[in-house]
Protein backbone atom coordinates (compact mmCIF):
# COMPACT_ATOMS: atom_id res chain seq x y z
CA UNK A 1 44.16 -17.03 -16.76
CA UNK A 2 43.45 -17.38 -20.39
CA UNK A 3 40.35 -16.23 -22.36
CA UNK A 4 39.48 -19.40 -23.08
CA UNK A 5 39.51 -21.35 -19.99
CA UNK A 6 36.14 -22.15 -19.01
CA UNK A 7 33.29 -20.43 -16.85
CA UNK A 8 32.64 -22.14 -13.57
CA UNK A 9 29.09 -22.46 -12.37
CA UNK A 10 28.39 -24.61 -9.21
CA UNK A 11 24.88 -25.53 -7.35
CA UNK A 12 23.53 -27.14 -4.66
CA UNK A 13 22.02 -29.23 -7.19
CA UNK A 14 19.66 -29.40 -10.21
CA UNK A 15 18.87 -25.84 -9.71
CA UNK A 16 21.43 -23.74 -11.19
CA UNK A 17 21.39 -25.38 -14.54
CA UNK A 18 18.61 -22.74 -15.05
CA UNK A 19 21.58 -20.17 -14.41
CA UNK A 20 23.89 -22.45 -17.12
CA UNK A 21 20.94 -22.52 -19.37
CA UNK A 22 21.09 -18.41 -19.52
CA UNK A 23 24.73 -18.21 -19.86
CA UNK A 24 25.04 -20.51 -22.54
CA UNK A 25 22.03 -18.65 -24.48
CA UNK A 26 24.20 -15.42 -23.80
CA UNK A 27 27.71 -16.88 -24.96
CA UNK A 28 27.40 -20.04 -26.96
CA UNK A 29 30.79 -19.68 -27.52
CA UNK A 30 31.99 -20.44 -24.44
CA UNK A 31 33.06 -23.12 -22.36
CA UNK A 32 31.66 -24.16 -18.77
CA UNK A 33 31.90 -26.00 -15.88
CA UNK A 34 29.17 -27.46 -13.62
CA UNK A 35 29.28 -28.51 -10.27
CA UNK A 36 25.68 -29.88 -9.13
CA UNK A 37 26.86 -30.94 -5.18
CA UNK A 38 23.80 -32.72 -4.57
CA UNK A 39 24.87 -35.05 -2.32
CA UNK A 40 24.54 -31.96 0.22
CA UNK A 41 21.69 -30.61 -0.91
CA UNK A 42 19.82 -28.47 -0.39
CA UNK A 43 21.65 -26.55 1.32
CA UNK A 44 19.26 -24.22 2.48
CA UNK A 45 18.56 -25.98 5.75
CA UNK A 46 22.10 -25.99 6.44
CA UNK A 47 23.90 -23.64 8.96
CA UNK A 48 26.04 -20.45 7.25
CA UNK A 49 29.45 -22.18 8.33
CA UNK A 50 28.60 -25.79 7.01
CA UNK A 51 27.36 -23.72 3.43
CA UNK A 52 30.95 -21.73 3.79
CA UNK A 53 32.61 -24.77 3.52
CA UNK A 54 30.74 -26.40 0.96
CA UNK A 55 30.72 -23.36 -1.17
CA UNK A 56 34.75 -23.25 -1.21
CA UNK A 57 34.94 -26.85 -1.68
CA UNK A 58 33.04 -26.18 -4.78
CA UNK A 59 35.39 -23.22 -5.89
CA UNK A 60 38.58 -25.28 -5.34
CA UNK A 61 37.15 -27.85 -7.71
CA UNK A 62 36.10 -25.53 -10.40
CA UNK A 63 39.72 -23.76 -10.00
CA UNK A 64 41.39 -26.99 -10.37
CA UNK A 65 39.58 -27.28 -13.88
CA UNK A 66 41.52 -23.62 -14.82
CA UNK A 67 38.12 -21.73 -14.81
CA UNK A 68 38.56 -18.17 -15.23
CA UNK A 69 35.12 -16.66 -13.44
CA UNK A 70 33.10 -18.43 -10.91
CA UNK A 71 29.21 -18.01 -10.71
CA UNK A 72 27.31 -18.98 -7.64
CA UNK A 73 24.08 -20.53 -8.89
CA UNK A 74 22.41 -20.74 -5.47
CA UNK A 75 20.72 -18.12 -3.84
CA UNK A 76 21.79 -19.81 -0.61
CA UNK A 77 25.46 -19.74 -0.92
CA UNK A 78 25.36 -16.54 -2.33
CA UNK A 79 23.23 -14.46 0.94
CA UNK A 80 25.24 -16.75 3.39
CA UNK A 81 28.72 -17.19 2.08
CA UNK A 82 29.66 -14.83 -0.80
CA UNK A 83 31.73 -12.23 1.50
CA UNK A 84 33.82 -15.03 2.79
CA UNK A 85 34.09 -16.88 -0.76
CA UNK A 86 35.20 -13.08 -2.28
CA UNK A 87 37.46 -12.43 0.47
CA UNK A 88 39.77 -15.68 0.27
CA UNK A 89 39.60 -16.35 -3.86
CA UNK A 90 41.36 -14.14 -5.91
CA UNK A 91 39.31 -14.74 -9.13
CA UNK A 92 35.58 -12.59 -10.34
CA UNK A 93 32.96 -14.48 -8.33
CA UNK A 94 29.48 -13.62 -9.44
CA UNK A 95 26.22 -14.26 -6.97
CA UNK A 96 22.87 -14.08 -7.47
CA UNK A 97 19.95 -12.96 -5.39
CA UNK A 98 16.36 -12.89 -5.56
CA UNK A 99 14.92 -9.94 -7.97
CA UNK A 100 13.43 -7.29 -5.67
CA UNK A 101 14.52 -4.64 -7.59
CA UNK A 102 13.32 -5.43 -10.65
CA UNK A 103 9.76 -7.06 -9.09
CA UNK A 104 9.34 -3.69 -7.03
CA UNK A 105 9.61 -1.61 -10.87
CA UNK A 106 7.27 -3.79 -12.18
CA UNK A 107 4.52 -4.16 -9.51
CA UNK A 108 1.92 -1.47 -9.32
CA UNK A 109 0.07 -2.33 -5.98
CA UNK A 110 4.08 -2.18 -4.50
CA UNK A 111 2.93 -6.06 -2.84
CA UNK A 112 4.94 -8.43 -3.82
CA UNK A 113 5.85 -11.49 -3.22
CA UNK A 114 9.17 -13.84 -2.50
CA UNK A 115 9.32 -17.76 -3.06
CA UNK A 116 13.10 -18.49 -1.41
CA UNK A 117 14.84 -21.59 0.95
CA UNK A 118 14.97 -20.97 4.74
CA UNK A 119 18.80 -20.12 4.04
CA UNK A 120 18.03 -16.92 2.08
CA UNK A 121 15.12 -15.63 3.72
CA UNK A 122 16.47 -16.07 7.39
CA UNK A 123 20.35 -14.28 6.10
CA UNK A 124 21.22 -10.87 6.82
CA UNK A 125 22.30 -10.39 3.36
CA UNK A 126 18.53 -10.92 2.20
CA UNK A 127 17.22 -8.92 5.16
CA UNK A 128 19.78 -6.02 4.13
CA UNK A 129 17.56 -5.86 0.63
CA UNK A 130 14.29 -5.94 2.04
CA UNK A 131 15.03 -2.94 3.89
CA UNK A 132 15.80 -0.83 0.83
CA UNK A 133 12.43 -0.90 0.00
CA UNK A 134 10.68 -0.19 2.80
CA UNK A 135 7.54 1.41 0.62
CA UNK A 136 6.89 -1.81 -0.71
CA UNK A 137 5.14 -4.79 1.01
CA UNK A 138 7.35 -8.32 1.39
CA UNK A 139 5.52 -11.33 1.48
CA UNK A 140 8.13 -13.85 2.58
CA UNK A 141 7.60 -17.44 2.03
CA UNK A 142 9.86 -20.43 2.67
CA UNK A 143 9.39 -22.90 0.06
CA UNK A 144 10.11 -26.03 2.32
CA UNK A 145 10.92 -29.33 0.55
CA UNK A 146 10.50 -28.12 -2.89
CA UNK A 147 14.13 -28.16 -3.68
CA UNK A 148 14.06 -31.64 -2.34
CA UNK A 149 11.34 -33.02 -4.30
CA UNK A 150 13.13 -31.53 -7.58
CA UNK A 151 16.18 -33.27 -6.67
CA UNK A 152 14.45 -36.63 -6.39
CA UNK A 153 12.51 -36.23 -9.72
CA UNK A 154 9.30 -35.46 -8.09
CA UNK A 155 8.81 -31.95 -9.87
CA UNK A 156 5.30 -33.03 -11.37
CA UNK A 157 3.87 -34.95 -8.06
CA UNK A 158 0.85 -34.41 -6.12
CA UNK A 159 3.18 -33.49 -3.33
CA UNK A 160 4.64 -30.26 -4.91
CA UNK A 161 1.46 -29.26 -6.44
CA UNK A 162 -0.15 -29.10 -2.79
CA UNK A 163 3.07 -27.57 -1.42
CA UNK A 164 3.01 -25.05 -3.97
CA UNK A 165 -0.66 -24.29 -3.16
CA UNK A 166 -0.40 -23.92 0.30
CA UNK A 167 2.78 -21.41 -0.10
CA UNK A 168 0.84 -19.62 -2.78
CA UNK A 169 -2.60 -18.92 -2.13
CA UNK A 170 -1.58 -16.71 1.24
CA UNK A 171 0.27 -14.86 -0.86
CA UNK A 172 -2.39 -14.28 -3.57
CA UNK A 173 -4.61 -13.60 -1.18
CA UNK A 174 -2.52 -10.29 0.30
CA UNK A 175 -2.83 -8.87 -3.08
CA UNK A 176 0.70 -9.39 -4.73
CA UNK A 177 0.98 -8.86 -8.41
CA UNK A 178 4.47 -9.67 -8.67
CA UNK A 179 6.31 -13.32 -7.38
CA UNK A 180 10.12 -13.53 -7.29
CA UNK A 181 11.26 -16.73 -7.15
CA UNK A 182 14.27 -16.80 -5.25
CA UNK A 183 16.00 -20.43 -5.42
CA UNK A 184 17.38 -21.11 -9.16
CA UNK A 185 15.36 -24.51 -8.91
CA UNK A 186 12.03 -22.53 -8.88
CA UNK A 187 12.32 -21.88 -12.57
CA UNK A 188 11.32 -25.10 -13.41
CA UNK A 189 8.32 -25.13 -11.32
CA UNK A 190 6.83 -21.76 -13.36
CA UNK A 191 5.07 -24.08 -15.49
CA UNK A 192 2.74 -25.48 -12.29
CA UNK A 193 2.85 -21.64 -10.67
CA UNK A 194 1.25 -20.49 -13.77
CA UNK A 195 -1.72 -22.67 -13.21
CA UNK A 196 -1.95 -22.12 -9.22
CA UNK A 197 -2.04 -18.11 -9.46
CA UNK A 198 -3.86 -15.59 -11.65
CA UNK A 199 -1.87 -14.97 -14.98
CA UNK A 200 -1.77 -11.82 -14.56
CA UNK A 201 0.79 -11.99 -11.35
CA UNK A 202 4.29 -11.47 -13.14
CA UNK A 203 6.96 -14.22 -12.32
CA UNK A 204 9.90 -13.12 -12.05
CA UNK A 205 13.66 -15.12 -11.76
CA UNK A 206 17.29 -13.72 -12.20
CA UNK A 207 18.74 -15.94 -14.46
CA UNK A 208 19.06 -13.76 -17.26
CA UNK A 209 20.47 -10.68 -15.37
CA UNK A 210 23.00 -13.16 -13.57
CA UNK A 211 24.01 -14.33 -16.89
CA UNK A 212 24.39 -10.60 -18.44
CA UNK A 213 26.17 -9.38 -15.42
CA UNK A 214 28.43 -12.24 -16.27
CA UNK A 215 29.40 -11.62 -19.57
CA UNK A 216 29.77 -7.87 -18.30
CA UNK A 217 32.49 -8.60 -15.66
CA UNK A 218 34.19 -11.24 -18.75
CA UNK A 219 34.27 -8.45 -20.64
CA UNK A 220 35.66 -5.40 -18.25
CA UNK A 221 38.63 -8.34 -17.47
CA UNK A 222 38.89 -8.62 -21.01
CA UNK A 223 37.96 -12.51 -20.71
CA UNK A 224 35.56 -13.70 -22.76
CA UNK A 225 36.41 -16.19 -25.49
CA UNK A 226 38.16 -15.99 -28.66
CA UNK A 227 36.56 -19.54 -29.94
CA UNK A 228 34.23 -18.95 -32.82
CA UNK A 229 32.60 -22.36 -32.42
CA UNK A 230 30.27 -23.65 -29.77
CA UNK A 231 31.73 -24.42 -26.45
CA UNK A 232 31.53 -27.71 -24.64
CA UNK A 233 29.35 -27.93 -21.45
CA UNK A 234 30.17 -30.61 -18.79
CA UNK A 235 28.35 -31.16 -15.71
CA UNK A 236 29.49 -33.14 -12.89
CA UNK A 237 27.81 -34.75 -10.04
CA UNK A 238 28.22 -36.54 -6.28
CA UNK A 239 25.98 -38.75 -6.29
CA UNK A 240 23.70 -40.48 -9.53
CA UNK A 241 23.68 -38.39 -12.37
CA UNK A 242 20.65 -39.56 -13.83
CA UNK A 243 18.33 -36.92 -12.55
CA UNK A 244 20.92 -34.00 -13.27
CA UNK A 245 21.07 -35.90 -17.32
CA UNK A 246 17.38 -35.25 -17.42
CA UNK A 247 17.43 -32.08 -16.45
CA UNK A 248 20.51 -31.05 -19.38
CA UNK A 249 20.25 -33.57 -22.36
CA UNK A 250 22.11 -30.95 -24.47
CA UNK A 251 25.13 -31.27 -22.36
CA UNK A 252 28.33 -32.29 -24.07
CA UNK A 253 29.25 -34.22 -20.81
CA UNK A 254 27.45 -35.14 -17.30
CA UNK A 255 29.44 -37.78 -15.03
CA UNK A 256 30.10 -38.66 -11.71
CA UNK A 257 33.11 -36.77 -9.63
CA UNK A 258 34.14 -36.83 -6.34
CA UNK A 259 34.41 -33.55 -4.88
């Protein structure tokens, strides 16, 4: 493993670009890798084995392009499959979970509230968490379908504004001044949350801490890059990249793989 090989970032989909987007803000410097395996997602209604295997199918790839850390964009993967993904690669893997910590600091009525798949709320790894807080009230919400209307370009359609309504407004009615979102696809739908609930209910994501952590473990392993120009970002696909284009017209490279 060199310093210069590149980072390796994978997805269900769309979603963890947010998670790229951070890391490359971070360290310009360096290179990456994206996998967007969206011709399985989401994968949140998916069972834990079936995400096991698609989550090490993604890791093989990503090794076979020499990357030197792997970063699980997906809340998903990471609650169901991140012990067994640590446990067979021998290279730093780094997950990513929803932000109770940090939403617990910042809320002052100690209600708050999570936005997540099916696959993270219903894992033991997220239900592990909500037990460390036990003084603070968890309002749980599955965002069904929203992760597939992102990944069929319907972020801005009637459809997700009324989903989005109906998954909010029980929640603003309990009384919860903080929202986590807990699926690296809800970043992009902040924009429409911000006009559904009151502005002063803090939205919260962990892209930025996921890409600090990152460039933490990169530098304990003595890792990170040498290269004093920009690095080159390529993002591959399963299925039609012209969605995941949209979403990353900075990228240096998005194309079609089979993986």
């Amino acid at each position: 493993m060199t310093k210069n090989n590149p980072i390796g970032i994978f997805d269900s989909g769309i979603g963890g670009t947010t998670i790229w987007r951070e890391i490359n803000l971070l360290m310009p410097n360096e290179n990456t890798m994206y996998i967007g395996d969206q011709l399985y997602a989401p994968y949140g209604v998916r069972p834990k084995q079936e995400i096991v295997e698609l989550s090490c199918k993604n890791i093989d790839y990503l090794l076979s392009l020499d990357c030197k850390i792997i970063v699980v964009a997906c809340n998903t993967a990471t609650t169901m499959a991140i012990t067994e993904m640590r446990a067979k690669y021998n290279v730093p893997i780094i997950g990513i979970e929803p932000a109770i910590k940090p939403a617990t600091i910042l809320s002052k009525t100690s209600k708050i509230g999570i936005l997540a798949t099916k696959g993270t709320i219903t894992s033991d790894f997220f239900a592990s968490k909500v037990k460390q807080y036990p003084e603070t009230q968890i309002i749980e919400q599955i965002g069904f379908e929203l992760v597939t209307l992102i990944e069929t370009g319907r972020l801005h359609s009637p459809e997700m504004i009324d989903l989005l309504r109906s998954y909010l407004n029980p929640m603003v009615e309990q009384g919860i001044d903080t929202l986590v979102l807990g699926c690296t696809h809800y970043p992009y739908l902040i924009p429409i949350i911000e006009t559904l609930i009151p502005s002063d209910i803090k939205i919260i994501d962990s892209g930025r801490a996921v890409a600090k952590q990152t460039r933490k473990v990169l530098e304990e392993l003595d890792l990170l890059t040498t290269r004093d120009d920009l690095g080159k970002s390529c993002f591959y696909s399963n299925t039609d990249v012209t969605i995941l284009k949209s979403f990353v017209p900075e990228a240096s490279v998005v194309e079609y793989r089979d993986f």
